[in-house]
Protein backbone atom coordinates (compact mmCIF):
# COMPACT_ATOMS: atom_id res chain seq x y z
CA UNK A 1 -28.97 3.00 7.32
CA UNK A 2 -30.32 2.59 3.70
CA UNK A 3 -26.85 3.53 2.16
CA UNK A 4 -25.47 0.79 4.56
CA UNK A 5 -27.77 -1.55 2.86
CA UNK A 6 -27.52 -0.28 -0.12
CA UNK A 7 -23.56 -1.21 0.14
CA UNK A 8 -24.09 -4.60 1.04
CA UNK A 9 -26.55 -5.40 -1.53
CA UNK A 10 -23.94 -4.11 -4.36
CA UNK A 11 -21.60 -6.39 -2.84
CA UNK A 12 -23.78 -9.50 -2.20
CA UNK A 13 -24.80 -9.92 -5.43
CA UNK A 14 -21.44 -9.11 -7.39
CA UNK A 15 -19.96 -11.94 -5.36
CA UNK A 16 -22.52 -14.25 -7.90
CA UNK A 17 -21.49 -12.32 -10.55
CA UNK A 18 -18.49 -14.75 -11.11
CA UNK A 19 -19.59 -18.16 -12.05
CA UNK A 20 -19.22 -17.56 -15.43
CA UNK A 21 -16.05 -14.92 -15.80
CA UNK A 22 -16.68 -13.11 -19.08
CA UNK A 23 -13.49 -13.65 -21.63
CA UNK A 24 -13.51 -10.13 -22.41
CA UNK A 25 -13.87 -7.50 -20.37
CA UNK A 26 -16.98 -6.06 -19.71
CA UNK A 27 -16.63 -2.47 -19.43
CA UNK A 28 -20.20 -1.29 -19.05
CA UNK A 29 -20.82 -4.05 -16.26
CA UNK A 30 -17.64 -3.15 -14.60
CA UNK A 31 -18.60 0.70 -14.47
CA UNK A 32 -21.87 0.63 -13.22
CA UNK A 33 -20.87 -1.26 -10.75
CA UNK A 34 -18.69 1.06 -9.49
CA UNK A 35 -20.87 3.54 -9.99
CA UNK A 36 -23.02 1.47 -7.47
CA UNK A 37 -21.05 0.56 -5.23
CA UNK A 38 -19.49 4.93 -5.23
CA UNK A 39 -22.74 6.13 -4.77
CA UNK A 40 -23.53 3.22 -1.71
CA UNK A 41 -20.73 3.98 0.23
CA UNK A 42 -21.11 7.78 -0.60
CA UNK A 43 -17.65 8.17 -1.66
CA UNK A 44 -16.61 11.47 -3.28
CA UNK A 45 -13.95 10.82 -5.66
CA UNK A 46 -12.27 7.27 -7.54
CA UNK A 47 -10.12 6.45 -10.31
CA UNK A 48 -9.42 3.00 -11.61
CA UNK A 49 -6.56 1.43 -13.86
CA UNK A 50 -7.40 -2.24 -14.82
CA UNK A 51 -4.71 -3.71 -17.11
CA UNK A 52 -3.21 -6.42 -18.25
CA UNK A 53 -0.09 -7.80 -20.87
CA UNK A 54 -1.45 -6.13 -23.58
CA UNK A 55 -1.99 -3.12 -22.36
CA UNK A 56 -4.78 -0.68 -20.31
CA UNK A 57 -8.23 -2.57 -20.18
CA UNK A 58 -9.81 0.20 -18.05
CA UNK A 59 -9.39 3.53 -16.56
CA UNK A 60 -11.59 5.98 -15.73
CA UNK A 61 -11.68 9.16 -13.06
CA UNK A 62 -14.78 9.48 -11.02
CA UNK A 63 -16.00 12.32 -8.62
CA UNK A 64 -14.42 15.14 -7.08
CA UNK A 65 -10.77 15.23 -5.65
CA UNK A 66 -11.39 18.11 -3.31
CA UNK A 67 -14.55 20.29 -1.24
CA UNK A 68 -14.09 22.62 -4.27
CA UNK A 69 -15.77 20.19 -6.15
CA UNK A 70 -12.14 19.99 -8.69
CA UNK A 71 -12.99 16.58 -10.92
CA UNK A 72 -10.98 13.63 -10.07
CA UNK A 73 -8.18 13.16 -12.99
CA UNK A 74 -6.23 9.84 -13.75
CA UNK A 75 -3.24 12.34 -13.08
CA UNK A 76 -4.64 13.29 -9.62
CA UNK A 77 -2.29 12.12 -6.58
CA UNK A 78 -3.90 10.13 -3.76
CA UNK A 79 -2.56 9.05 -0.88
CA UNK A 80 -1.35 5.35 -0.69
CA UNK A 81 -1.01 4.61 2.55
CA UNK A 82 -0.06 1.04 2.97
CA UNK A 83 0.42 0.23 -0.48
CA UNK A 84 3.75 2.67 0.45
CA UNK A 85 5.31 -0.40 1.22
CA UNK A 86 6.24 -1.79 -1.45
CA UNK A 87 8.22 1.15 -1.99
CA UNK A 88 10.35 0.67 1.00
CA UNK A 89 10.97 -3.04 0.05
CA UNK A 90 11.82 -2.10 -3.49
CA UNK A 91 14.53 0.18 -2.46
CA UNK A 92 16.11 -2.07 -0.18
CA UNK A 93 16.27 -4.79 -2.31
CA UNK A 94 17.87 -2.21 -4.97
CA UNK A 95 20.55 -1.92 -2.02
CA UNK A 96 21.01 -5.44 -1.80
CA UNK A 97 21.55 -6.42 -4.83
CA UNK A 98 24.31 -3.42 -5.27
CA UNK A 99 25.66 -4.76 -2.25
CA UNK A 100 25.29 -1.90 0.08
CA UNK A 101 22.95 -3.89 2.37
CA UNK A 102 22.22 -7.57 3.42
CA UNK A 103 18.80 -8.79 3.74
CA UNK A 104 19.86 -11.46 6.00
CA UNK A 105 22.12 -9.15 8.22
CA UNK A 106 20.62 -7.70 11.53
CA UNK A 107 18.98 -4.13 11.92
CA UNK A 108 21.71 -3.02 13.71
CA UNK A 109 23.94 -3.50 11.85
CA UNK A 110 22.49 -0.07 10.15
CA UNK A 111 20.74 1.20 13.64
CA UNK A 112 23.34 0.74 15.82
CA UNK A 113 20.79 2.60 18.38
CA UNK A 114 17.90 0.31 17.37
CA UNK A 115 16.49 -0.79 20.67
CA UNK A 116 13.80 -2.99 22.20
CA UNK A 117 12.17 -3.47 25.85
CA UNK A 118 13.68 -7.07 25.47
CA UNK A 119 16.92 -8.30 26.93
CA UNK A 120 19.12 -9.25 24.18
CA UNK A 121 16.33 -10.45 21.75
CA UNK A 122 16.37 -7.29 19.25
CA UNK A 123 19.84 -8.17 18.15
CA UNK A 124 18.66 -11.22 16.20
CA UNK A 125 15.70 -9.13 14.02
CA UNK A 126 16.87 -9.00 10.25
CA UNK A 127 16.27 -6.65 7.72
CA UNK A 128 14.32 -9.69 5.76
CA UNK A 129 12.33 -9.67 9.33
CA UNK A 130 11.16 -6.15 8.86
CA UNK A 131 10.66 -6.36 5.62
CA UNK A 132 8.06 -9.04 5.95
CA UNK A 133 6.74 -8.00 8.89
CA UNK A 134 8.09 -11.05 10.94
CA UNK A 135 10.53 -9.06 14.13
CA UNK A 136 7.85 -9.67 16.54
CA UNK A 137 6.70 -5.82 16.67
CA UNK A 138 3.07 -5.55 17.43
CA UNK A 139 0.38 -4.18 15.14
CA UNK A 140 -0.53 -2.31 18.03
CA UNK A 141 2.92 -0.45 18.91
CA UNK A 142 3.34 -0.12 15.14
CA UNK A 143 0.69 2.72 15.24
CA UNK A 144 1.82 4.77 17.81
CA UNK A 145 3.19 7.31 15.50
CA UNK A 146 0.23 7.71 12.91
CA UNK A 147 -1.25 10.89 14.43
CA UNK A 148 2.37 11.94 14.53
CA UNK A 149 2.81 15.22 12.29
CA UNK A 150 6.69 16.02 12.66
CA UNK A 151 8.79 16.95 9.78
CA UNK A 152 12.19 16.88 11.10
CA UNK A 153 14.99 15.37 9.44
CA UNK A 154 15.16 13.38 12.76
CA UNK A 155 11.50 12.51 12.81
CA UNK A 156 12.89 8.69 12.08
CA UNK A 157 15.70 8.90 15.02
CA UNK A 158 12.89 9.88 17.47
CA UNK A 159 10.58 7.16 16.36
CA UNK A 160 13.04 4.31 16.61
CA UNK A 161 14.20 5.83 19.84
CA UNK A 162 10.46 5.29 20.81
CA UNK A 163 10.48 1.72 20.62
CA UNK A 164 13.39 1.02 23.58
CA UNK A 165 10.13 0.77 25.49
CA UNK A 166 8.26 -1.80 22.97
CA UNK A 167 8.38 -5.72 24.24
CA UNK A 168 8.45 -8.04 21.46
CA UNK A 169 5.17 -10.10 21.26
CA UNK A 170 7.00 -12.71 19.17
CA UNK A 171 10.14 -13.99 18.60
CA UNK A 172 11.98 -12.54 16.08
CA UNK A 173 11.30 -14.88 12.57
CA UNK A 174 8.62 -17.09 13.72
CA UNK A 175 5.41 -15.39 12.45
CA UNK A 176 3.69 -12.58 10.77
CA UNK A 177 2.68 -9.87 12.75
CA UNK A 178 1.79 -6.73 10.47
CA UNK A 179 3.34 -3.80 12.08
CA UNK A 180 4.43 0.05 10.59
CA UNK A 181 7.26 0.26 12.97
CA UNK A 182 8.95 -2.34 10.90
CA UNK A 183 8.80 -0.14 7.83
CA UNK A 184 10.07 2.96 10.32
CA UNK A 185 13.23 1.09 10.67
CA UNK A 186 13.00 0.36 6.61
CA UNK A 187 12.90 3.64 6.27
CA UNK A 188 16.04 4.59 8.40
CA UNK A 189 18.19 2.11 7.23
CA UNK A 190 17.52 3.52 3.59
CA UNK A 191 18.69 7.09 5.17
CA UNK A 192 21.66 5.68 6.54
CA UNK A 193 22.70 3.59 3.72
CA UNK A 194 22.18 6.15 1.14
CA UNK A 195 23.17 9.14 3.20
CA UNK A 196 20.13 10.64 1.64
CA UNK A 197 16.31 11.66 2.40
CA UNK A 198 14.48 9.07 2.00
CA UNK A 199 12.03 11.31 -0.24
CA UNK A 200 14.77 11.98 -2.44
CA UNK A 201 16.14 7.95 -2.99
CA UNK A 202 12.81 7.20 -3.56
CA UNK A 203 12.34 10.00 -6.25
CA UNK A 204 15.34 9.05 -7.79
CA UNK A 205 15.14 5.23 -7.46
CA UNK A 206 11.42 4.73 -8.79
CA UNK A 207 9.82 7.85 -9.82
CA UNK A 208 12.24 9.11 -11.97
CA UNK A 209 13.01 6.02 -13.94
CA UNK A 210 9.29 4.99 -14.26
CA UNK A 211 8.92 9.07 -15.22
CA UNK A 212 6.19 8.78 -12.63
CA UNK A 213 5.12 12.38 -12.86
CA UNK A 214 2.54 13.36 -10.13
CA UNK A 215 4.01 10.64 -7.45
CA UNK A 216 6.47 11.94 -4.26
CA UNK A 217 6.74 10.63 -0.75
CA UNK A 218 4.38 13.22 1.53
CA UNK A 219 5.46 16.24 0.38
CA UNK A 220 6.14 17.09 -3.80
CA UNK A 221 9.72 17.73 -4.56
CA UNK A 222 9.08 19.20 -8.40
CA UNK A 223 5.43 20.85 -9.20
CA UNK A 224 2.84 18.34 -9.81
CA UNK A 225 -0.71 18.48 -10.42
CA UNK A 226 -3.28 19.49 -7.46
CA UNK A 227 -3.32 16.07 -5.15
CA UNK A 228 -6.61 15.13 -3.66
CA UNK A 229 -8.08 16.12 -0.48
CA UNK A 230 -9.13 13.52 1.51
CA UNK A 231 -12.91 12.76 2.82
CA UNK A 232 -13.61 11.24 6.53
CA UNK A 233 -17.27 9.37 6.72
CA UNK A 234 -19.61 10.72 9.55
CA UNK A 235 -22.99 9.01 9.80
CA UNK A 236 -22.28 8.46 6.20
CA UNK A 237 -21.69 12.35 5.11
CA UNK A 238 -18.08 12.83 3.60
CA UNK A 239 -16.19 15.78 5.19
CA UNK A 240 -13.08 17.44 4.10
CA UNK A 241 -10.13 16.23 6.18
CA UNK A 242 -6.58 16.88 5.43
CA UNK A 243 -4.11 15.09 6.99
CA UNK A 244 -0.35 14.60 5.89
CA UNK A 245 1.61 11.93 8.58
CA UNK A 246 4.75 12.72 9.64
CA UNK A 247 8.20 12.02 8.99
CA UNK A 248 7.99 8.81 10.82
CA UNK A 249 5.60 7.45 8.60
CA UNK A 250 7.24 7.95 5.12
CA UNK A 251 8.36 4.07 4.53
CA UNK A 252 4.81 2.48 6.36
CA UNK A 253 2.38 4.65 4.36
CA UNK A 254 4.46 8.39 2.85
CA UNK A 255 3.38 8.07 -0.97
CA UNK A 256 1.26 9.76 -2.88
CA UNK A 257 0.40 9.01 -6.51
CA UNK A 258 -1.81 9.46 -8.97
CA UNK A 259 -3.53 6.62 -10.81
CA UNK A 260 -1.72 6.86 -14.24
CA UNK A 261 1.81 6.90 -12.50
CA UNK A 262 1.02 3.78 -9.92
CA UNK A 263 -0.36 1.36 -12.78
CA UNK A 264 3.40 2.20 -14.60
CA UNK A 265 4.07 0.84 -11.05
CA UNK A 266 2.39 -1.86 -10.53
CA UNK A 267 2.79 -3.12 -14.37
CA UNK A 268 6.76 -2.71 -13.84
CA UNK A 269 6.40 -4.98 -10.82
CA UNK A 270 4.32 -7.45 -12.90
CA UNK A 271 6.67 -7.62 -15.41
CA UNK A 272 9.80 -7.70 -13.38
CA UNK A 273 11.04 -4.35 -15.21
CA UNK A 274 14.61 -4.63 -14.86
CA UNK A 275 15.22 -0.73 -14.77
CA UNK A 276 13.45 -1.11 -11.16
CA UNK A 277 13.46 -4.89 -9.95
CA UNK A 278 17.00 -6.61 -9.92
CA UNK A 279 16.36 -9.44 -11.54
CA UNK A 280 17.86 -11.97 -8.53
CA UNK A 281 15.15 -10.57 -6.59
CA UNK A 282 12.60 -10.70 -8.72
CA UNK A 283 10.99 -13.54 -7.68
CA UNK A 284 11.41 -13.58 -3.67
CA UNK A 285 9.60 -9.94 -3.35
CA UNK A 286 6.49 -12.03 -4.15
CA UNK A 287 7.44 -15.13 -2.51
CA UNK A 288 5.73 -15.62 1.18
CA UNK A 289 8.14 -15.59 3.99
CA UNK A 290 6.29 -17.65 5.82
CA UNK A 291 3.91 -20.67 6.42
CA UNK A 292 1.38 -19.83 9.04
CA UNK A 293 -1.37 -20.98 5.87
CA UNK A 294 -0.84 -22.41 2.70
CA UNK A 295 -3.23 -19.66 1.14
CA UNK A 296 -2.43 -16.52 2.54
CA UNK A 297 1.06 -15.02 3.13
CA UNK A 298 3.49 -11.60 3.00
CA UNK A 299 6.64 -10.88 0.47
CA UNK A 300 8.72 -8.13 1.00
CA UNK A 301 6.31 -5.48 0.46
CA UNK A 302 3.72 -7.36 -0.72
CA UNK A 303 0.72 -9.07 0.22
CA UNK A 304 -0.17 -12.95 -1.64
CA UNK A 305 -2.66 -14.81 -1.60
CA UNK A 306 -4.04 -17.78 -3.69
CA UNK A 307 -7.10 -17.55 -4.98
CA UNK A 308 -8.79 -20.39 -7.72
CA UNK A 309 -4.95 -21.90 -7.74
CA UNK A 310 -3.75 -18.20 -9.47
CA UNK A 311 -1.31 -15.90 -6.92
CA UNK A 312 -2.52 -12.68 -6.20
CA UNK A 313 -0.20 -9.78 -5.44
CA UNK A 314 -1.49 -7.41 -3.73
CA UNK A 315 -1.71 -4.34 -1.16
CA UNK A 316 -4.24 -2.53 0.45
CA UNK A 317 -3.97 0.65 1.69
CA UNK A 318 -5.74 3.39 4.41
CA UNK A 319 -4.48 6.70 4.99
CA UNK A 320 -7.35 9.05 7.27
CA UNK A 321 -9.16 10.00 4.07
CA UNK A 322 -8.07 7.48 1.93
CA UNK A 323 -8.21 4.15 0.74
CA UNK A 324 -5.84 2.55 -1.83
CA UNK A 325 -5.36 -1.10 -3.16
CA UNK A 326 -3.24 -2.05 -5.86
CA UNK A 327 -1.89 -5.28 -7.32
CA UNK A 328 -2.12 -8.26 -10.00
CA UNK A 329 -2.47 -11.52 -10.63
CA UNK A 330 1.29 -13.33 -11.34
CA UNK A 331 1.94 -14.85 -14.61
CA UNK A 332 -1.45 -13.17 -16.03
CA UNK A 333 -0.08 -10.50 -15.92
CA UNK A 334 -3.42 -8.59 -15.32
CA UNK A 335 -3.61 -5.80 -12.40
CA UNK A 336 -4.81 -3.00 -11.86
CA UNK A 337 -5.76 -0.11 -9.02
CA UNK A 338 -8.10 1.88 -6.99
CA UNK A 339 -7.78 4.75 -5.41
CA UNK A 340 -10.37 6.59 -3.63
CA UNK A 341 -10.34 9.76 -1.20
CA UNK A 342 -12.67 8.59 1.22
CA UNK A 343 -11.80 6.66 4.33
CA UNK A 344 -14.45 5.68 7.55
CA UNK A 345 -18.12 4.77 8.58
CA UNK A 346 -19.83 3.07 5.72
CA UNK A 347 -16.89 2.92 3.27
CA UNK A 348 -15.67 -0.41 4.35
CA UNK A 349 -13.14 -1.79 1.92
CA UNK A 350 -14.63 -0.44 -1.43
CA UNK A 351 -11.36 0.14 -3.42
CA UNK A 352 -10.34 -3.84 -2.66
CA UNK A 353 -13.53 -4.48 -3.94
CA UNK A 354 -13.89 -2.55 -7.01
CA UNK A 355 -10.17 -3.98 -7.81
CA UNK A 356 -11.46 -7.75 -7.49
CA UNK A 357 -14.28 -7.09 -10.01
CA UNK A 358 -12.13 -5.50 -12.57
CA UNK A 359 -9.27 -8.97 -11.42
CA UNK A 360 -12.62 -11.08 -11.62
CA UNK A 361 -11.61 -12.50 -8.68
CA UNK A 362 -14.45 -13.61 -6.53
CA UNK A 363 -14.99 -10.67 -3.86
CA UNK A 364 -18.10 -12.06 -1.64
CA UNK A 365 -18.36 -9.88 1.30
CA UNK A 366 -16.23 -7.60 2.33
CA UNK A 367 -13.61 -6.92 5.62
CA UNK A 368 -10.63 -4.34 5.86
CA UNK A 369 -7.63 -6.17 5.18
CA UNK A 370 -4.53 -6.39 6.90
CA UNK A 371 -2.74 -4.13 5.02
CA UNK A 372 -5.52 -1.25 6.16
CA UNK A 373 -3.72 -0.55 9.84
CA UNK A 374 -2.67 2.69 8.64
CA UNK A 375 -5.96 4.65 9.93
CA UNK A 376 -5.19 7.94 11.69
């Protein structure tokens, strides 16, 4: 109960720490509080990339990365989760602009098998539908497969075969509804497409361009450093828990990276890096596909949301024994991430919030965000 406290306090009182945003970062501020706000939540290991157009403002390693006690490394690989996502999208878009796919075309035109419970209606969901999480799949049927631990090259077949006996809770287009079965199909169409593993166009797509060392999708295809283990909170003790998701799961929440190689990541999104991000696209990954508010909305991949009239770009990310969120503020040009190997109880969202003080952006207290479905 006192650590529970102890986390709320931290957080309370950095969300006054704002009225008057430093113009230069303050390191030793920024540390200690994450520190604080590690020690509150009882998290065993961290490590933090803040930067912006200039160049790294921040990064630091904190804790241990495994029950051996092995120190957490900027080079250490964490599991994403959500933040896997944006990923997917990336790739897809790569497709479109080579012409191999259309956004605006239907699923099946890829899945010919794609099925839903609904007469007829699954025939008009778009690959710009998935992508933005608008087909009308449910959060809830979109998490059928998490506990899911099948390898096989037709782990994706199965799981799209799974959702003939899914209904549609909305129509197809007309609003968000954050679901990982959309980024199942992502996945498969990729596979198709490419006539590839989607490990391997991923690799070869991002990682290898970026020279993202220590990052793969679930399992490493070249040696890499020691990833993390992850942590599960009970009554506020970590414990070791290793879990890798399935096949299934690659495109909602399959990558693992360390901190170093995601901020190359997240700073090449920023910057609309033209060896990754086709410039015609550039733009509309971060543009929201829809209207439900005029503050909050979902890209292709990405989360927005305005905050202070400046657009955040964002994702957060939960994997069972781990919590990831990455992203950066648009024409600033400042980002950053956190990843942390905890996940459970009394963690709460502590990686979104250690990433809002480094953003100074106002935190106030905190809530899992929608982007955090991928708990298993």
């Amino acid at each position: 109960m006192f650590r529970w406290i102890a986390f709320w306090m931290v957080i309370l009182i950095s969300s006054f720490s704002y009225a008057a945003v430093a113009k230069d970062f303050d390191t030793a501020n920024f540390e200690t509080f994450t520190k604080d706000i590690m020690a509150a939540s009882n998290i065993p290991g961290l490590a933090v990339v803040i930067f912006d157009e200039n160049g790294t403002v921040y990064e630091k390693a904190f804790g241990i990365a495994d029950a051996d006690k092995t120190p957490v490394t900027l080079d250490t690989p964490f599991q994403l989760g959500s933040v896997s996502k944006s990923f997917a999208a990336l790739v897809l878009v790569q497709l479109a602009s080579e012409g191999r796919v259309d956004l605006d075309a239907p699923v099946i035109n890829y899945l010919p098998k794609f099925r839903t419970a609904d007469k007829n209606v699954w025939k008009d969901i778009t690959l710009q539908h998935v992508l933005s999480h608008r087909s009308g799949i449910s959060t809830f049927n979109g998490n059928r497969m998490q506990r899911d631990i099948y390898r096989g090259t037709d782990a994706l077949d199965i799981a799209i075969g799974q959702l003939r006996k899914t209904k549609l809770v909305l129509k197809p287009g007309s609003q968000l509804q954050y679901s990982n079965a959309n980024y199942m199909l992502a996945a498969a169409v990729v596979e198709v497409v490419t006539k590839q593993s989607y490990e391997t166009v991923v690799d070869e797509r991002i990682f290898k361009p970026l020279a993202m060392q220590n990052s793969y999708v679930q399992m490493p295809l070249r040696e890499s450093v020691k990833e993390a283990s992850g942590f599960r909170q009970w009554f506020g003790i970590p414990i070791a828990h290793t879990f890798i998701p399935g096949r299934a799961m690659m495109g909602a929440g399959g990558v693992t990276s360390s901190a170093r190689d995601l901020a190359i990541y997240v700073r090449a999104v920023a910057a609309k890096d033209p060896s990754i991000i086709p410039s015609e696209f550039a733009d509309y990954i971060i543009t929201p596909q829809g209207h439900e508010t005029e503050k909050e909305g979902y890209g292709l991949g990405w989360m927005l949301i305005d905050v202070d009239n400046k657009k955040v770009v964002y994702h957060a990310g939960l994997n069972a024994g781990f919590t990831a969120q990455a992203g950066f503020i648009e024409g600033d040009r400042r980002g950053g991430l956190v990843l942390a190997n905890s996940s459970g109880g009394l963690q709460a969202d502590v990686a979104g919030v250690v990433l809002r003080k480094g953003l100074e952006i106002p935190t106030g207290p905190s809530r899992p965000s929608i982007g955090q479905h991928m708990t298993v």
